[in-house]
Structure formats: C-alpha cells, structure tokens
PDB file of N, CA and C in Angstrom:
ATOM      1  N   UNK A   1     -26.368   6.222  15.495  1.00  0.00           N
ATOM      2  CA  UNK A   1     -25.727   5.152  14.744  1.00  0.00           C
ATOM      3  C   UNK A   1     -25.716   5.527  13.259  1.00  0.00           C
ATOM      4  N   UNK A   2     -24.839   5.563  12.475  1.00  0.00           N
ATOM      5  CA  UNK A   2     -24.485   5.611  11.677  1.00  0.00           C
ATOM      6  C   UNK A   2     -24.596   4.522  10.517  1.00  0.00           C
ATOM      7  N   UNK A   3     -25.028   4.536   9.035  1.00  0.00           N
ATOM      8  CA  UNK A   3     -25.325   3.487   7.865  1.00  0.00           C
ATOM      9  C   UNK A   3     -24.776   3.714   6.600  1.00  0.00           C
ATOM     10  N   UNK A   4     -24.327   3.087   6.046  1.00  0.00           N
ATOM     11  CA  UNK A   4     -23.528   3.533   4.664  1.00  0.00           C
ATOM     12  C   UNK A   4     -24.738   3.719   3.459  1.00  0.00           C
ATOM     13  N   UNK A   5     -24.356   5.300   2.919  1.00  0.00           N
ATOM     14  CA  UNK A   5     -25.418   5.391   2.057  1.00  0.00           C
ATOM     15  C   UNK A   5     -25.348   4.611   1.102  1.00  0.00           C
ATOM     16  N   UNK A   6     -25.994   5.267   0.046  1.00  0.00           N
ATOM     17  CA  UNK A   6     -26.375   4.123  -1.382  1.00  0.00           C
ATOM     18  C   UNK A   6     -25.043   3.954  -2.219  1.00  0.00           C
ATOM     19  N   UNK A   7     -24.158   5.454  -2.216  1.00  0.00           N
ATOM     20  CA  UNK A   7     -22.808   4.869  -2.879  1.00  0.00           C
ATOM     21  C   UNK A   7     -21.874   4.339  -2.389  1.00  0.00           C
ATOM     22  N   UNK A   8     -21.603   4.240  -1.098  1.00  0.00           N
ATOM     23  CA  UNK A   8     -21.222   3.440   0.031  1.00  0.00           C
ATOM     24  C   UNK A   8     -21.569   1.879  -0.347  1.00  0.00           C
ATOM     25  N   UNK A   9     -22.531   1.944  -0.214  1.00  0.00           N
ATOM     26  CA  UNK A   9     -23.025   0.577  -0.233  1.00  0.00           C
ATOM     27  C   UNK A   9     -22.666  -0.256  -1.505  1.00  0.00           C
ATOM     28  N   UNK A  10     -22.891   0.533  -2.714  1.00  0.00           N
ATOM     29  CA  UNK A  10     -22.349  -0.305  -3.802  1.00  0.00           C
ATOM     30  C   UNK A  10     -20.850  -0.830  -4.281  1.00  0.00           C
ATOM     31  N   UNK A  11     -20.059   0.512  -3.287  1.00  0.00           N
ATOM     32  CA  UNK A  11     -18.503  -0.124  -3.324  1.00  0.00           C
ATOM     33  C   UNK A  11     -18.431  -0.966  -2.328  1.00  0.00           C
ATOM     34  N   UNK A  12     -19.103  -0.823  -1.063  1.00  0.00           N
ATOM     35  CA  UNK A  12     -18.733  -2.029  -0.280  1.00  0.00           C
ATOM     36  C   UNK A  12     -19.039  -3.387  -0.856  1.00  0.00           C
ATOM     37  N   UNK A  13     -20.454  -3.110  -1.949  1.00  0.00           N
ATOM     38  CA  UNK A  13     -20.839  -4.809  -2.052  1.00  0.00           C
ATOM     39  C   UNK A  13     -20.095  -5.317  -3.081  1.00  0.00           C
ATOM     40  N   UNK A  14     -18.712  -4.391  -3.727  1.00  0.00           N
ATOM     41  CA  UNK A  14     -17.714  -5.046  -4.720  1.00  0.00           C
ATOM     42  C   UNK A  14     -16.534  -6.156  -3.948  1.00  0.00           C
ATOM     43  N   UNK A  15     -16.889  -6.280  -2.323  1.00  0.00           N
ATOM     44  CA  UNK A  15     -15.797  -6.491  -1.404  1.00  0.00           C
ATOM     45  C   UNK A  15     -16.005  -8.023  -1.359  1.00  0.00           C
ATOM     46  N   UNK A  16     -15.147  -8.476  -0.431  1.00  0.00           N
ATOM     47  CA  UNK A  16     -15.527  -9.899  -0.222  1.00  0.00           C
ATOM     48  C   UNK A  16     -16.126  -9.514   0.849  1.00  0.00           C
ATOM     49  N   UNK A  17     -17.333 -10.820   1.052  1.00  0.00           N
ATOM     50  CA  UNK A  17     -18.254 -10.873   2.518  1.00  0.00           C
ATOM     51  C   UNK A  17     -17.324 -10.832   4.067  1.00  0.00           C
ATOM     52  N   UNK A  18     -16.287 -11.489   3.756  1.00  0.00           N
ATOM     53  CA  UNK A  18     -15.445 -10.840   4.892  1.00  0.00           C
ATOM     54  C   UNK A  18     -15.521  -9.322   5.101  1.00  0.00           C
ATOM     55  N   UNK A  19     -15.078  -9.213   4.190  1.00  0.00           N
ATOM     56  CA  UNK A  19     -14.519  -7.397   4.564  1.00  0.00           C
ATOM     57  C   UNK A  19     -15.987  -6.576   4.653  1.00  0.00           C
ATOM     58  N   UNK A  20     -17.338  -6.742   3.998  1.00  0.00           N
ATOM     59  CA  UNK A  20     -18.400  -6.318   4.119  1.00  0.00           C
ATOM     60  C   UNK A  20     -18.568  -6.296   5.341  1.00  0.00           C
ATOM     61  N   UNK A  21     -18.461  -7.556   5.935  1.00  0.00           N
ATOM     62  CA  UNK A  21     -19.172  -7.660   7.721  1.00  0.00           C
ATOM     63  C   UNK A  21     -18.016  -7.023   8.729  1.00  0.00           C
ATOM     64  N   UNK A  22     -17.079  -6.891   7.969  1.00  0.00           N
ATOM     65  CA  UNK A  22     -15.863  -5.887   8.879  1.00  0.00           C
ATOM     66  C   UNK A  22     -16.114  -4.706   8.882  1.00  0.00           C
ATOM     67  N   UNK A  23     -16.698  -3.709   7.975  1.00  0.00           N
ATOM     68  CA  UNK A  23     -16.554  -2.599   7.512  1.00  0.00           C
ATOM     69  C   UNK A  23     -18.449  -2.367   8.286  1.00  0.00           C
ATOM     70  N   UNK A  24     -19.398  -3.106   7.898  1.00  0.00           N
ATOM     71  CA  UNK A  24     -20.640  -3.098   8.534  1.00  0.00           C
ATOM     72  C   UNK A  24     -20.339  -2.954   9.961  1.00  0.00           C
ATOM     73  N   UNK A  25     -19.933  -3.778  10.788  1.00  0.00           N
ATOM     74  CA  UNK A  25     -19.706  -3.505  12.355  1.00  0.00           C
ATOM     75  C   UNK A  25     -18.400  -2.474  12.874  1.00  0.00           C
ATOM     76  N   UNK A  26     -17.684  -2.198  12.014  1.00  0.00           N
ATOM     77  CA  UNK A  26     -16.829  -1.186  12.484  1.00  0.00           C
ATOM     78  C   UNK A  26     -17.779   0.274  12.660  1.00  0.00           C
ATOM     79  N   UNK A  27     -18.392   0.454  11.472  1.00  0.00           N
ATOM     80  CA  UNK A  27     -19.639   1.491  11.061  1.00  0.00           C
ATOM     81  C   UNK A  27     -20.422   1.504  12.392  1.00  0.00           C
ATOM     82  N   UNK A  28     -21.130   0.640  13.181  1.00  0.00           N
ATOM     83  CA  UNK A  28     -21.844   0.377  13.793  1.00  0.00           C
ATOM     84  C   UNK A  28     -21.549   0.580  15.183  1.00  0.00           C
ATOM     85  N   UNK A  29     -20.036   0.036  15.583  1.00  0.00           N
ATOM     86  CA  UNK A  29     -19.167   0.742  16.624  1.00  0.00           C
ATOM     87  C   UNK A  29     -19.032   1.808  16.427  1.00  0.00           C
ATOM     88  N   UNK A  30     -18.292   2.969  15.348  1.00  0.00           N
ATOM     89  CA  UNK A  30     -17.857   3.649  14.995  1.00  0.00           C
ATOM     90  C   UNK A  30     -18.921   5.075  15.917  1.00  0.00           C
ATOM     91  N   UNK A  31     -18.118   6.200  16.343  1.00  0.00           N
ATOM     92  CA  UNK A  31     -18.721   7.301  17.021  1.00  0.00           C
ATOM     93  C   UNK A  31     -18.603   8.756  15.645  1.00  0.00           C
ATOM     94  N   UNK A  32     -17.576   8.189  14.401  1.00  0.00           N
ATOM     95  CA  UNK A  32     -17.507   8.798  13.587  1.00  0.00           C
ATOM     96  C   UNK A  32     -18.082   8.071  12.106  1.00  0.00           C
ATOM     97  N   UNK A  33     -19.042   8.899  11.417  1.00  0.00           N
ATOM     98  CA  UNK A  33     -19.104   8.282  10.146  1.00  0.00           C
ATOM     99  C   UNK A  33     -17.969   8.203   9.131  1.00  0.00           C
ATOM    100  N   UNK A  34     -18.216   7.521   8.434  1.00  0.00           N
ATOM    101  CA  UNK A  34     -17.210   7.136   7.238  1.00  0.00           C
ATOM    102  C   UNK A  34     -17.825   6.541   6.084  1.00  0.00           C
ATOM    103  N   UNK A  35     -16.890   6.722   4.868  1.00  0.00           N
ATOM    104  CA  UNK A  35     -17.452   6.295   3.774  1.00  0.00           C
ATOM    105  C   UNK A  35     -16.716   5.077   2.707  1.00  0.00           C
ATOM    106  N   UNK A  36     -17.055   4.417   2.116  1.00  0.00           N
ATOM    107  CA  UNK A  36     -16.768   3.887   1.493  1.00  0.00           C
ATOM    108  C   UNK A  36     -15.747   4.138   0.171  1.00  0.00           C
ATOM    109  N   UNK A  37     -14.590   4.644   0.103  1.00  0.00           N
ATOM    110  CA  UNK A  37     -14.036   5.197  -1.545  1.00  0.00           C
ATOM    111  C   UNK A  37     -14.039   4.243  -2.643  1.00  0.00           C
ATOM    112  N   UNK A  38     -13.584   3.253  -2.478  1.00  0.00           N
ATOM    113  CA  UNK A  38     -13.001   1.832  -3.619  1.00  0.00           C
ATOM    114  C   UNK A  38     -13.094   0.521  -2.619  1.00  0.00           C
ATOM    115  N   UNK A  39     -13.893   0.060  -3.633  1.00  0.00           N
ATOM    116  CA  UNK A  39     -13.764  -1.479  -3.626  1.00  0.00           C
ATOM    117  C   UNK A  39     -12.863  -2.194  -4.723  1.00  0.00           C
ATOM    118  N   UNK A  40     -13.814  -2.879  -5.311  1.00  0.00           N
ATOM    119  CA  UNK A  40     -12.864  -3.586  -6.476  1.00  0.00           C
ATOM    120  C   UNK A  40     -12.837  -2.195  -7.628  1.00  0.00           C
ATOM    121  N   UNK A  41     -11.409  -2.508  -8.611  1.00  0.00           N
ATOM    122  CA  UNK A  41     -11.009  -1.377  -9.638  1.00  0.00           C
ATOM    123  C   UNK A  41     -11.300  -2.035 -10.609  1.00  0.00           C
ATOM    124  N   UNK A  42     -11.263  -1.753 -11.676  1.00  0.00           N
ATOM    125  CA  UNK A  42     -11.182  -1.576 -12.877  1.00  0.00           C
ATOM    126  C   UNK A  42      -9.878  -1.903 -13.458  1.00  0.00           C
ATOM    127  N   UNK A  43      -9.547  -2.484 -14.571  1.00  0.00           N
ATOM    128  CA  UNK A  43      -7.972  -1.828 -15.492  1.00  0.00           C
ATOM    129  C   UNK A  43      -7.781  -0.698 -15.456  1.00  0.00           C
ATOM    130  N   UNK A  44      -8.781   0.214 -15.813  1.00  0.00           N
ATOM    131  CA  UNK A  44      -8.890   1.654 -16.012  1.00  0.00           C
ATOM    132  C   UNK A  44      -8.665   2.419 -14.830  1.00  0.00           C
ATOM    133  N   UNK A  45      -9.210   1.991 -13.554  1.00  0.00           N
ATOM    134  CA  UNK A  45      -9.313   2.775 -12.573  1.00  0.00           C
ATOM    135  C   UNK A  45      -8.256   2.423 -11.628  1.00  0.00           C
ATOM    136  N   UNK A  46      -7.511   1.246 -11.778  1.00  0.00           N
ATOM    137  CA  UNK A  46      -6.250   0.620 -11.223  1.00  0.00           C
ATOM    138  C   UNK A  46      -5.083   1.741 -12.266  1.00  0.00           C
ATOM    139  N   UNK A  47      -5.097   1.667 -12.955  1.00  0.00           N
ATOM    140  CA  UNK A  47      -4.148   2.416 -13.798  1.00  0.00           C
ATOM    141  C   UNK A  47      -3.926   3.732 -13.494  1.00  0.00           C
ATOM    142  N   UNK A  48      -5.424   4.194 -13.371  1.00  0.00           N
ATOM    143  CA  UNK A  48      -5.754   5.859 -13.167  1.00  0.00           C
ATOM    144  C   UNK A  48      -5.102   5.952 -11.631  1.00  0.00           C
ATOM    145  N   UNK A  49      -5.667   5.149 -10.821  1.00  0.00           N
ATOM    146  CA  UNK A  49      -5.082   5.129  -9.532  1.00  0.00           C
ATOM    147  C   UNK A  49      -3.323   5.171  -9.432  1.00  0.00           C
ATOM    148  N   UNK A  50      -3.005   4.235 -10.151  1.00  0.00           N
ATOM    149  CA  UNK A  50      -1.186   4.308  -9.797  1.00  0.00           C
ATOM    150  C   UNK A  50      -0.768   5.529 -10.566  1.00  0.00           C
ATOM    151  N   UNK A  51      -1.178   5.995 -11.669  1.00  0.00           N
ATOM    152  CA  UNK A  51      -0.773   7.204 -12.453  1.00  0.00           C
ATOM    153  C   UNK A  51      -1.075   8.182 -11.661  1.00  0.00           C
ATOM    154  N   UNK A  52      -1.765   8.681 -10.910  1.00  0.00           N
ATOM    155  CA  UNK A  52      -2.558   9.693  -9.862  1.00  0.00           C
ATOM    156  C   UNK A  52      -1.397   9.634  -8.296  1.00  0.00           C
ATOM    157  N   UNK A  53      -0.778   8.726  -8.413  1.00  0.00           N
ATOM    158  CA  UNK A  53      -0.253   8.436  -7.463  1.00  0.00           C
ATOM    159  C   UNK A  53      -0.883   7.789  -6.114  1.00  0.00           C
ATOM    160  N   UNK A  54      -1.789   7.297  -6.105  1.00  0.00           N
ATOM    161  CA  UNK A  54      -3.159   6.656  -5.412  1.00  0.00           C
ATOM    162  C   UNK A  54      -2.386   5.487  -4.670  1.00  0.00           C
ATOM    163  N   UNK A  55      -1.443   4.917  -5.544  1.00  0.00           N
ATOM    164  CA  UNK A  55      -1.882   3.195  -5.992  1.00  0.00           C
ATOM    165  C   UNK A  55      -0.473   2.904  -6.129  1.00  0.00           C
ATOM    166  N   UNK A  56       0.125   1.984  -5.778  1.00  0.00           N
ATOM    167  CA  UNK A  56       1.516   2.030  -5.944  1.00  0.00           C
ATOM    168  C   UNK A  56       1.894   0.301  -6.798  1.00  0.00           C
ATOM    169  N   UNK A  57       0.859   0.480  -6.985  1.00  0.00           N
ATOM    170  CA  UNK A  57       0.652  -1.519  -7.833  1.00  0.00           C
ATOM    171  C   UNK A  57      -0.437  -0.844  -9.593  1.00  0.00           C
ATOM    172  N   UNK A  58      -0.074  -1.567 -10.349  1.00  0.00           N
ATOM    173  CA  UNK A  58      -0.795  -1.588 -11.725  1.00  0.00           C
ATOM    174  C   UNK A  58      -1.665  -2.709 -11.485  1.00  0.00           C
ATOM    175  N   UNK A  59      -2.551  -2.650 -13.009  1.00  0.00           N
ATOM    176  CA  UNK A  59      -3.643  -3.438 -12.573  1.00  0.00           C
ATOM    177  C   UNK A  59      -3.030  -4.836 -12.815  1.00  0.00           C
ATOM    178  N   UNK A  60      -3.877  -6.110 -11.636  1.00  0.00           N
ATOM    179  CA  UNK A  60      -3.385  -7.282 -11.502  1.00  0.00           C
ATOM    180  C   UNK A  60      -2.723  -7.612 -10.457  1.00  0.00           C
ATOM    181  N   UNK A  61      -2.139  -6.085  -9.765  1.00  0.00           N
ATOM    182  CA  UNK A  61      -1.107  -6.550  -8.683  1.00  0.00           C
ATOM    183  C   UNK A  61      -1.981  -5.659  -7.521  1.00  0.00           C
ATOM    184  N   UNK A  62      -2.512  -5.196  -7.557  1.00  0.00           N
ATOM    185  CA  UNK A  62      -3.558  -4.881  -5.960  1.00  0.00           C
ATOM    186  C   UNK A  62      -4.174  -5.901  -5.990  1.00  0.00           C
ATOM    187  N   UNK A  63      -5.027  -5.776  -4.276  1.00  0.00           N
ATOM    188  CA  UNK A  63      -5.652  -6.722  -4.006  1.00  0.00           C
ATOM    189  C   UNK A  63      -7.636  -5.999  -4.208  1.00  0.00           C
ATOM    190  N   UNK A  64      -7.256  -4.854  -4.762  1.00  0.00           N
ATOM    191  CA  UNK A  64      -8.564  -4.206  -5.151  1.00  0.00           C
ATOM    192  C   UNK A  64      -9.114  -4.988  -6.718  1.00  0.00           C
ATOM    193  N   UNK A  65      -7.986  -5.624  -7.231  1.00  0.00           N
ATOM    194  CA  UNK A  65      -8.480  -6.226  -8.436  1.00  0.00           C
ATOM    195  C   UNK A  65      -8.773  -7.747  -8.769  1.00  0.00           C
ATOM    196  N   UNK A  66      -9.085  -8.007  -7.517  1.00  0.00           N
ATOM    197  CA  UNK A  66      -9.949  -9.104  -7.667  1.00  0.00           C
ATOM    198  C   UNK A  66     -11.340  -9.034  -7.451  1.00  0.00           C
ATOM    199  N   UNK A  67     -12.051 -10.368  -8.280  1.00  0.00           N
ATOM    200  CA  UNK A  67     -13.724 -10.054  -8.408  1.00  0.00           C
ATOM    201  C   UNK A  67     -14.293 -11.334  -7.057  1.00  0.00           C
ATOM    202  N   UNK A  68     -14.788 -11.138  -5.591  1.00  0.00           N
ATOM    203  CA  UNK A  68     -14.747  -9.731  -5.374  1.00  0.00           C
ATOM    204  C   UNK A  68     -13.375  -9.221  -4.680  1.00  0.00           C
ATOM    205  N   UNK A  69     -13.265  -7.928  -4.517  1.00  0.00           N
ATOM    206  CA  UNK A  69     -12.433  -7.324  -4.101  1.00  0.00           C
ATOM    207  C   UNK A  69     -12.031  -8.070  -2.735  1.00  0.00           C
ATOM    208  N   UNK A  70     -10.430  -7.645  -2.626  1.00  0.00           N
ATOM    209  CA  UNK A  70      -9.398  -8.489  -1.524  1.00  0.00           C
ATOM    210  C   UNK A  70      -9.353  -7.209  -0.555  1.00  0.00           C
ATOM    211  N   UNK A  71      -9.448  -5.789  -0.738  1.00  0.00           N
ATOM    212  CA  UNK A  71      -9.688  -4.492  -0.104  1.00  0.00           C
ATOM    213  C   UNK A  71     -10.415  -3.592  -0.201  1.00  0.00           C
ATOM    214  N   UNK A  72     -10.566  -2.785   0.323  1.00  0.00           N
ATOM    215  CA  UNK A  72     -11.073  -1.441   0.586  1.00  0.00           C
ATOM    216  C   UNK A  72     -10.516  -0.207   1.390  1.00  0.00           C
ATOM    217  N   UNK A  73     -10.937   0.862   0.346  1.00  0.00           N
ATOM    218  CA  UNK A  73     -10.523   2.090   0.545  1.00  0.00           C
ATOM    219  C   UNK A  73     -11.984   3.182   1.673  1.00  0.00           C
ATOM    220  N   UNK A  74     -11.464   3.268   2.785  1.00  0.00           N
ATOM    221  CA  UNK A  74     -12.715   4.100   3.516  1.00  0.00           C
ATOM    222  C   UNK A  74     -12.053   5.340   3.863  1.00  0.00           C
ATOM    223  N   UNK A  75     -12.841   6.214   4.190  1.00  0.00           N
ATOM    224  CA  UNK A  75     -12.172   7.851   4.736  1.00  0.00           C
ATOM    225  C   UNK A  75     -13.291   8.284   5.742  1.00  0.00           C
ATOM    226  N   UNK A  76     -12.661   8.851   6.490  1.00  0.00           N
ATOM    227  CA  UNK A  76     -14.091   9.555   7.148  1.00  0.00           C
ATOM    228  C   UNK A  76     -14.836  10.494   6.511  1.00  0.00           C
ATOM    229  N   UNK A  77     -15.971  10.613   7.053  1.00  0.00           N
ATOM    230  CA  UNK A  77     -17.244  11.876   6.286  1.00  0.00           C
ATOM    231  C   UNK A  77     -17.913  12.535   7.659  1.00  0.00           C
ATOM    232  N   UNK A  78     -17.716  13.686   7.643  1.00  0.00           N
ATOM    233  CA  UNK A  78     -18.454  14.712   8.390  1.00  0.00           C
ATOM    234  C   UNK A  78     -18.621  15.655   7.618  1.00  0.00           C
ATOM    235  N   UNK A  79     -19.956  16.676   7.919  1.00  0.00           N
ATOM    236  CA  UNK A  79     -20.224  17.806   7.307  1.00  0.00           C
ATOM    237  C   UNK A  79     -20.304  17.239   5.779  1.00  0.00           C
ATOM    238  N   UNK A  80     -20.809  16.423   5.521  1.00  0.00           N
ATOM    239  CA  UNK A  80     -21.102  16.351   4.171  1.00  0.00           C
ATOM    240  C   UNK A  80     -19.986  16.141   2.856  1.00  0.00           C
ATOM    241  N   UNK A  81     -18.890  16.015   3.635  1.00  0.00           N
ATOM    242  CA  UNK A  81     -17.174  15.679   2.530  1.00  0.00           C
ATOM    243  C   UNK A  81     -16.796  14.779   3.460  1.00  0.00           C
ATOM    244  N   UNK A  82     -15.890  14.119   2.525  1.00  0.00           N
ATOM    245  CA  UNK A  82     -14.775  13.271   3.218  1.00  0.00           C
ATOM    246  C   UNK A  82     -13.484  14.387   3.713  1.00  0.00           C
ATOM    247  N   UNK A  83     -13.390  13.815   5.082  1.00  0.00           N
ATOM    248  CA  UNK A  83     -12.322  14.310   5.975  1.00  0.00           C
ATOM    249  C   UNK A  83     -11.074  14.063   5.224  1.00  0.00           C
ATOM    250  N   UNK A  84     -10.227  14.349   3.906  1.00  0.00           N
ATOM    251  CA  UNK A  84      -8.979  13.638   4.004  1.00  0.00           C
ATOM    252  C   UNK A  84      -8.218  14.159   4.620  1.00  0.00           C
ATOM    253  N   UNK A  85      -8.092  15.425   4.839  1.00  0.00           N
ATOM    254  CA  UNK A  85      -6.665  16.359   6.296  1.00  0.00           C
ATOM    255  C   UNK A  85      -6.817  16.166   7.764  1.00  0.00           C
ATOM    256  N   UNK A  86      -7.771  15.387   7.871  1.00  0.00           N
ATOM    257  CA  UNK A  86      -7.680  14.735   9.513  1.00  0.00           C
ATOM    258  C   UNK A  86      -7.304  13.629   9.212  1.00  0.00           C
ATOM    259  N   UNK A  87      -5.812  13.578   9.767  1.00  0.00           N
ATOM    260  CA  UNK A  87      -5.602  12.456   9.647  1.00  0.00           C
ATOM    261  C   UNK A  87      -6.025  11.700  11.378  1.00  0.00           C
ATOM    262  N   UNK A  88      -6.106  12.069  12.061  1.00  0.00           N
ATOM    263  CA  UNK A  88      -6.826  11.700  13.433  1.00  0.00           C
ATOM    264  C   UNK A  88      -7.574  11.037  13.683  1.00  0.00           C
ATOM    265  N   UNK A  89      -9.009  11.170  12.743  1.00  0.00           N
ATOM    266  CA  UNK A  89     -10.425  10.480  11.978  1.00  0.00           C
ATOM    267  C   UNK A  89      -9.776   9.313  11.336  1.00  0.00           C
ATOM    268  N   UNK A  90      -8.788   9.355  10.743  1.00  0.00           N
ATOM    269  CA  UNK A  90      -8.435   8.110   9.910  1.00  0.00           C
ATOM    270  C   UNK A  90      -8.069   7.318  11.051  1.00  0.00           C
ATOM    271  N   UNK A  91      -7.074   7.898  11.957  1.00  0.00           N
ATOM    272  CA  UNK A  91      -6.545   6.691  12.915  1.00  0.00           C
ATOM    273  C   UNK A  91      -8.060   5.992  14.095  1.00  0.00           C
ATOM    274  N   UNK A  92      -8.991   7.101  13.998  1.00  0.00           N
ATOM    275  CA  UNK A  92     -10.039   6.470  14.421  1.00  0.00           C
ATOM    276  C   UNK A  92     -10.913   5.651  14.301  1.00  0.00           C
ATOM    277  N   UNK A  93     -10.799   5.465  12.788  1.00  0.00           N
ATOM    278  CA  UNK A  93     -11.846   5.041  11.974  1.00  0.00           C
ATOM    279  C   UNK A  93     -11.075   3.497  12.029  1.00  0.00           C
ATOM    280  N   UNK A  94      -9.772   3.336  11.539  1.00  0.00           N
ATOM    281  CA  UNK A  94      -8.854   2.431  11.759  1.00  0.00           C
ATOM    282  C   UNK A  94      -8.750   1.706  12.722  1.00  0.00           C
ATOM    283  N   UNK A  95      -9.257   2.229  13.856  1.00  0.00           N
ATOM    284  CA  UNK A  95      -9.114   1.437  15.285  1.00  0.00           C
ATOM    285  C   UNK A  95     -10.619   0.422  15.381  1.00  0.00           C
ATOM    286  N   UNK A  96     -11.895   1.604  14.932  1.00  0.00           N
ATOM    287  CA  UNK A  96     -12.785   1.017  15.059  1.00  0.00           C
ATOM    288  C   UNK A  96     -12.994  -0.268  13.866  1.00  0.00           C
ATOM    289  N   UNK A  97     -12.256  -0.289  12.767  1.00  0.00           N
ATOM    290  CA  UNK A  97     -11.673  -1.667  11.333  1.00  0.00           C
ATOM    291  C   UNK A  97     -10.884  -2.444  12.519  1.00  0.00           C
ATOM    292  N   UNK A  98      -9.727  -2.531  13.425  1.00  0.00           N
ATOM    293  CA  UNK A  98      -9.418  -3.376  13.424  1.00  0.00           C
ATOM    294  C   UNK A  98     -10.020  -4.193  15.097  1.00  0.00           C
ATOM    295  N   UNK A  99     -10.935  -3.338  15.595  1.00  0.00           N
ATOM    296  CA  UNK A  99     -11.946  -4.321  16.148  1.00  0.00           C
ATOM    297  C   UNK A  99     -12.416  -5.116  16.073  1.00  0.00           C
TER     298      UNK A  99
END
C-alpha cells in the first residue's frame, strides 16, 4: 500500500476536504503510486503555469486558485520520478480518482 510523502501531502492539504479524501482512497486502491504536483497556485505560479503552457486559464480563472483549492494536479511516480511519458499510468491512476 502506498502513502503520499511529505511533499505530497502539503499540496494535497492546499485541496478542498473533498478532493483530499478522493485522492487519499484512490492512493489506497491504487496498485500504482502517484504523486501529488499542484494544489492551490499562486498569482505567480498560475501565471508561470499558463506562460509554460501548463495552464490554459490566468490567475482567477482556474479552479486551482481558490483558497482551498477546487483541483489537483497528480502524475504517477515509480523508480523515484514522476512517470510523465506513460501515459497508460495516467489512465490508471485516473480510473483509480474516479472510483
């Protein structure tokens, strides 16, 4: 079984308690780990995000910029990185979120 480490944990606890206890039992189902990327943004980091091409909303218009956060960003983690070129892991990880 699988637990979200310590930086995990601090973007998840930017979330709303909904999405915490979604993201906690998906983890818990889950046969793959995963990590936490973004919770709630910043001006700065909403900005950086749509300029980066991340983010397709400025700050005010995601739902990452509310206090607490309306989303979250997760990826899978094996071997010590996040998986982003499996996209496979994502559709897995996704199945075990919308459980």
């Amino acid at each position: 079984m699988f637990h979200f480490g310590t930086a995990s944990t601090q973007r998840l606890n930017t979330c709303h308690r909904d999405i915490q206890a979604i993201m906690v039992e998906a983890l818990a189902m889950s046969h793959v780990d995963m990590t936490i990327v973004c919770g709630e943004r910043t001006a700065l980091e909403q900005e950086e995000a749509f300029n980066a091409g991340f983010s397709k909303a400025h700050f005010g218009q995601s739902p990452h910029n509310f206090s607490p956060s309306r989303a979250v960003d997760v990826a899978p983690y094996q071997h010590g990185h996040i998986q982003w070129a499996d996209l496979g892991l994502f559709k897995t990880i996704a199945q075990y979120i919308r459980a």
